[in-house]
N, C-alpha and C. Protein backbone atom coordinates (compact mmCIF):
# COMPACT_ATOMS: atom_id res chain seq x y z
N UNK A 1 13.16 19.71 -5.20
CA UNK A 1 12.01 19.37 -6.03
C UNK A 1 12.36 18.16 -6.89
N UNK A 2 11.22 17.57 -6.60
CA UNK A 2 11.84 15.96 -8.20
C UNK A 2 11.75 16.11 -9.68
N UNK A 3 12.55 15.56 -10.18
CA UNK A 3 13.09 15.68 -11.24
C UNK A 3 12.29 15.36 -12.01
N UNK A 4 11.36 16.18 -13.41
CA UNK A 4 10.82 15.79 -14.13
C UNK A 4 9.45 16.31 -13.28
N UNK A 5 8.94 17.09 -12.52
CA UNK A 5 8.16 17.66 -12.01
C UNK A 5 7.98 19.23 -12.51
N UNK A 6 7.05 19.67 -13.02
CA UNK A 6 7.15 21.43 -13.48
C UNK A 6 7.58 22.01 -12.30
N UNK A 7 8.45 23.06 -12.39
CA UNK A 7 8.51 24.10 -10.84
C UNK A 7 7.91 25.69 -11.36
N UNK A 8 7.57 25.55 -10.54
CA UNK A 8 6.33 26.94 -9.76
C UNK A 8 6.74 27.39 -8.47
N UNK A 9 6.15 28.47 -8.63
CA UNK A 9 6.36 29.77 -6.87
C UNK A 9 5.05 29.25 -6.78
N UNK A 10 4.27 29.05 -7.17
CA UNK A 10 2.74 29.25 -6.80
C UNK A 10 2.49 28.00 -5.83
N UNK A 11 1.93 28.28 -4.68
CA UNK A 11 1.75 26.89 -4.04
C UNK A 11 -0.21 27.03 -3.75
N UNK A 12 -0.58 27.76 -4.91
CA UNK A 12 -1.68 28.31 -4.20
C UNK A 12 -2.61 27.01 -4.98
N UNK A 13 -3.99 26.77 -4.67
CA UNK A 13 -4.81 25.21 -5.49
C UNK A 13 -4.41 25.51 -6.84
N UNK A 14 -4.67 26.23 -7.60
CA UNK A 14 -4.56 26.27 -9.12
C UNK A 14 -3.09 25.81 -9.62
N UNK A 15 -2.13 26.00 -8.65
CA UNK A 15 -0.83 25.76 -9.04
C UNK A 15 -0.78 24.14 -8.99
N UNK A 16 -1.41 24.03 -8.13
CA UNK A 16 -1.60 22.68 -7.56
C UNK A 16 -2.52 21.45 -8.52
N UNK A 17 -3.42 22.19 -9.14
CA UNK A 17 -4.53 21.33 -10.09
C UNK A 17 -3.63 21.52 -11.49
N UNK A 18 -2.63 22.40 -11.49
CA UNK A 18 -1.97 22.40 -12.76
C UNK A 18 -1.09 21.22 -12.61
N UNK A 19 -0.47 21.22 -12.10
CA UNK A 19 0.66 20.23 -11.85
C UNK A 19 0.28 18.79 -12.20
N UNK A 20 -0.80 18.27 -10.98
CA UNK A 20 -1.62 17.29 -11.19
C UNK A 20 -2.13 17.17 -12.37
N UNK A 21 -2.68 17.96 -13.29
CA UNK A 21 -3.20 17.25 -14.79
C UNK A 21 -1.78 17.30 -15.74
N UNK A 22 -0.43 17.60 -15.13
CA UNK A 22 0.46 17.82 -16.34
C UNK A 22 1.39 16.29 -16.15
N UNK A 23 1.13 15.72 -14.82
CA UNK A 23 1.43 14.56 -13.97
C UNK A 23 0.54 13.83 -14.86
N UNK A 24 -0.78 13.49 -14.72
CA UNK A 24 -1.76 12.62 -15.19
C UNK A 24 -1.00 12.48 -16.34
N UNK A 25 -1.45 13.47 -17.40
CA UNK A 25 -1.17 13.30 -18.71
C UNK A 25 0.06 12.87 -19.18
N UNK A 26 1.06 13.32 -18.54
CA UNK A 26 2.62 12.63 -18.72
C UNK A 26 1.62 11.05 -18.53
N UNK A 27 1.52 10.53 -17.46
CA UNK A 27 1.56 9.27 -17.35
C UNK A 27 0.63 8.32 -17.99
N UNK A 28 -0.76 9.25 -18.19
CA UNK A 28 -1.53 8.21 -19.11
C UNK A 28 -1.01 8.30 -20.73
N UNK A 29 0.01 8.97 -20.85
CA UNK A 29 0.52 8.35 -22.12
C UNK A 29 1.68 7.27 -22.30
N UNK A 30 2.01 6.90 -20.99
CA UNK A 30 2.92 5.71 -20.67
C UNK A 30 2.26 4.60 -20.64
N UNK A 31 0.94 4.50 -20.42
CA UNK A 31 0.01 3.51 -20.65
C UNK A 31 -0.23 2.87 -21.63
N UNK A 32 -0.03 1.08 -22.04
CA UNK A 32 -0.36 0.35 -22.80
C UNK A 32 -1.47 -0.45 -22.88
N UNK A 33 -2.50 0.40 -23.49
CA UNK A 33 -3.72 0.18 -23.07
C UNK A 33 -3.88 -1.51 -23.88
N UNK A 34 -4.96 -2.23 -23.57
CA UNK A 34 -5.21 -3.42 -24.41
C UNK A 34 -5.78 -3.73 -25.42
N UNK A 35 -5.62 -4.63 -26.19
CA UNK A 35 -6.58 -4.46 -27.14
C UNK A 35 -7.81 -5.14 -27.35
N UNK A 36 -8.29 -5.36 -28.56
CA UNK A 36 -9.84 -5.58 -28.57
C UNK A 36 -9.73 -7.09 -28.07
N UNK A 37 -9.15 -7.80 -28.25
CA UNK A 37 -8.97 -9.50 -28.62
C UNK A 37 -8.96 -9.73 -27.06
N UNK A 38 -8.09 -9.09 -26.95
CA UNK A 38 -7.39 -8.94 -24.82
C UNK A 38 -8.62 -8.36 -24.35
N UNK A 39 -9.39 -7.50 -24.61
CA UNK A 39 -10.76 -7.24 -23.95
C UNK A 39 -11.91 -8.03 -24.00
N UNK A 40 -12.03 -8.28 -24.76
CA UNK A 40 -13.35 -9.32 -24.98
C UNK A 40 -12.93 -10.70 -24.35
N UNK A 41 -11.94 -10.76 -24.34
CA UNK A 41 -11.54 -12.75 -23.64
C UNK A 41 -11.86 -12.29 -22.07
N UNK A 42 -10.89 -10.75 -21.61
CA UNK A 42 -10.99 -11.04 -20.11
C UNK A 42 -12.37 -10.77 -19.55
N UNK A 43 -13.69 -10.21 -20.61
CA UNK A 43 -14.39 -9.63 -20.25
C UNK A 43 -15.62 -10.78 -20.23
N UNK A 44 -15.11 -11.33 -21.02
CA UNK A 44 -16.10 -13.11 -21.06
C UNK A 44 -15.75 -13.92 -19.92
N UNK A 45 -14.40 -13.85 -19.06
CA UNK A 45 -13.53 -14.59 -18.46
C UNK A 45 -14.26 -14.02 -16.99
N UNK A 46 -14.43 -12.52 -16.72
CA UNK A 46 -15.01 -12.06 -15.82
C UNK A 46 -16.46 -12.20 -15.75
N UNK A 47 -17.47 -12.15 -17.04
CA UNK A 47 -18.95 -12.84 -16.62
C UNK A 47 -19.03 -14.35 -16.42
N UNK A 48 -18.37 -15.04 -16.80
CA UNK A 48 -18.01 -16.56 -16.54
C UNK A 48 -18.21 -16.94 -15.24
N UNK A 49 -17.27 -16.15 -14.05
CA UNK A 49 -16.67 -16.19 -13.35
C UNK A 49 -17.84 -15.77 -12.40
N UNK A 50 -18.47 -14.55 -12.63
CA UNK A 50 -19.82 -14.14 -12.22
C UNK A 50 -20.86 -15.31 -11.91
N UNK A 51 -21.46 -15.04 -12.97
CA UNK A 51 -22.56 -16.40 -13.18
C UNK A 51 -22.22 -17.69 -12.40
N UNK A 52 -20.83 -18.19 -12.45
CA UNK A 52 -20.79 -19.10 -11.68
C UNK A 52 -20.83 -19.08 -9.95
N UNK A 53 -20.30 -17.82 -9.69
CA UNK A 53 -20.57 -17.73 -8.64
C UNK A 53 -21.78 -17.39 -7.87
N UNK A 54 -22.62 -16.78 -9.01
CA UNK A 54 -23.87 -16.84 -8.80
C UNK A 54 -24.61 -18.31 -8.59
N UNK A 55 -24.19 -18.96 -9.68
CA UNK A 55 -24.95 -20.20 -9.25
C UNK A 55 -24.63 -21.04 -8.03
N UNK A 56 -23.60 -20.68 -7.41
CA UNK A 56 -23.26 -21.32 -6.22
C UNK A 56 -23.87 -20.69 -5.09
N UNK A 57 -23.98 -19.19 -4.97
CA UNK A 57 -24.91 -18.72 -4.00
C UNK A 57 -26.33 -19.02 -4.19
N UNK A 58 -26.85 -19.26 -5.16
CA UNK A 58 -27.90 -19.56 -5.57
C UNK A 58 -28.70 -20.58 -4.53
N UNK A 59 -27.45 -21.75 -4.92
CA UNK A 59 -27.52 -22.96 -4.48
C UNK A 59 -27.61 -23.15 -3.42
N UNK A 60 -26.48 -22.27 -2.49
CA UNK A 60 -25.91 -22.69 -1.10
C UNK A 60 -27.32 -21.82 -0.22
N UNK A 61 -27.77 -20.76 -0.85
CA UNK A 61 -29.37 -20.12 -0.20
C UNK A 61 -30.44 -21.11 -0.29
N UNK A 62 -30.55 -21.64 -1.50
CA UNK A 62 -31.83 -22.41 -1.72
C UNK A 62 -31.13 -23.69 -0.31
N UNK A 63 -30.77 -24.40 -0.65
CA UNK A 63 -29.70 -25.54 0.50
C UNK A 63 -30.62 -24.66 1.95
N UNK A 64 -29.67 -23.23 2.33
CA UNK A 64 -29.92 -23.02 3.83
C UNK A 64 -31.72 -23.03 4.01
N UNK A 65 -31.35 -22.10 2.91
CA UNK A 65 -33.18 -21.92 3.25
C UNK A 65 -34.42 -23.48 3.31
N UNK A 66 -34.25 -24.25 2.89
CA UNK A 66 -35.08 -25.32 3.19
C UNK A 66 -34.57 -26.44 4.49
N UNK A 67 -33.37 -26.20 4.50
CA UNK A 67 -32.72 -26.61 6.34
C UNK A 67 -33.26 -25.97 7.57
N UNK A 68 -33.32 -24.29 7.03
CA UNK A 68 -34.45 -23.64 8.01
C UNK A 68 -35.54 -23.50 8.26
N UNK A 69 -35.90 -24.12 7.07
CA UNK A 69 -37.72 -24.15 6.83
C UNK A 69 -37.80 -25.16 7.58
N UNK A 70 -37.19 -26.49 6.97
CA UNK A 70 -37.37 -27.90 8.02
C UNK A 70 -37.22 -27.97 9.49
N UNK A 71 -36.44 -26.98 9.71
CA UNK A 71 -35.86 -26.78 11.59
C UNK A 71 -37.04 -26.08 12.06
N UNK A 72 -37.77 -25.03 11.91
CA UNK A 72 -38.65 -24.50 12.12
C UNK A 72 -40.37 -25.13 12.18
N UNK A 73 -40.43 -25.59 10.96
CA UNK A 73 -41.55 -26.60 10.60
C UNK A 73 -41.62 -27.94 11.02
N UNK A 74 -40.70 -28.45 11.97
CA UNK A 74 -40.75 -29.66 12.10
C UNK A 74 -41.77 -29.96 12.67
């Protein structure tokens, strides 16, 4: 068995859902979560990033779509 794992006879689900939340919780307290300053930059950094790529699909549809209108309508 690994080290730093609870041991149990029980191999039955409940033994099993125990383990797993005693796992989780060990580890989400190893977690350095971020802070406010670090959230709000990457979170501006990710709609930025959005929008612009929006405006490029935007673009590159409006573009196809009147190349196909013209091929069609000629």
């Amino acid at each position: 068995m690994e080290e730093g794992r609870p041991k149990g006879g029980g191999t039955g689900l409940a033994q099993k859902v125990s383990v797993f939340l005693q796992e989780f919780k060990t580890e989400m307290k190893k977690v350095t979560w971020p802070g406010r300053k670090e959230t709000v930059s990457s979170t501006a950094v990710v709609i930025v990033t959005v929008l612009i790529i929006v405006l490029f699909l935007g673009l590159v549809d409006y573009a196809l779509g009147r190349i196909v209108y013209s091929v069609l309508n000629f």
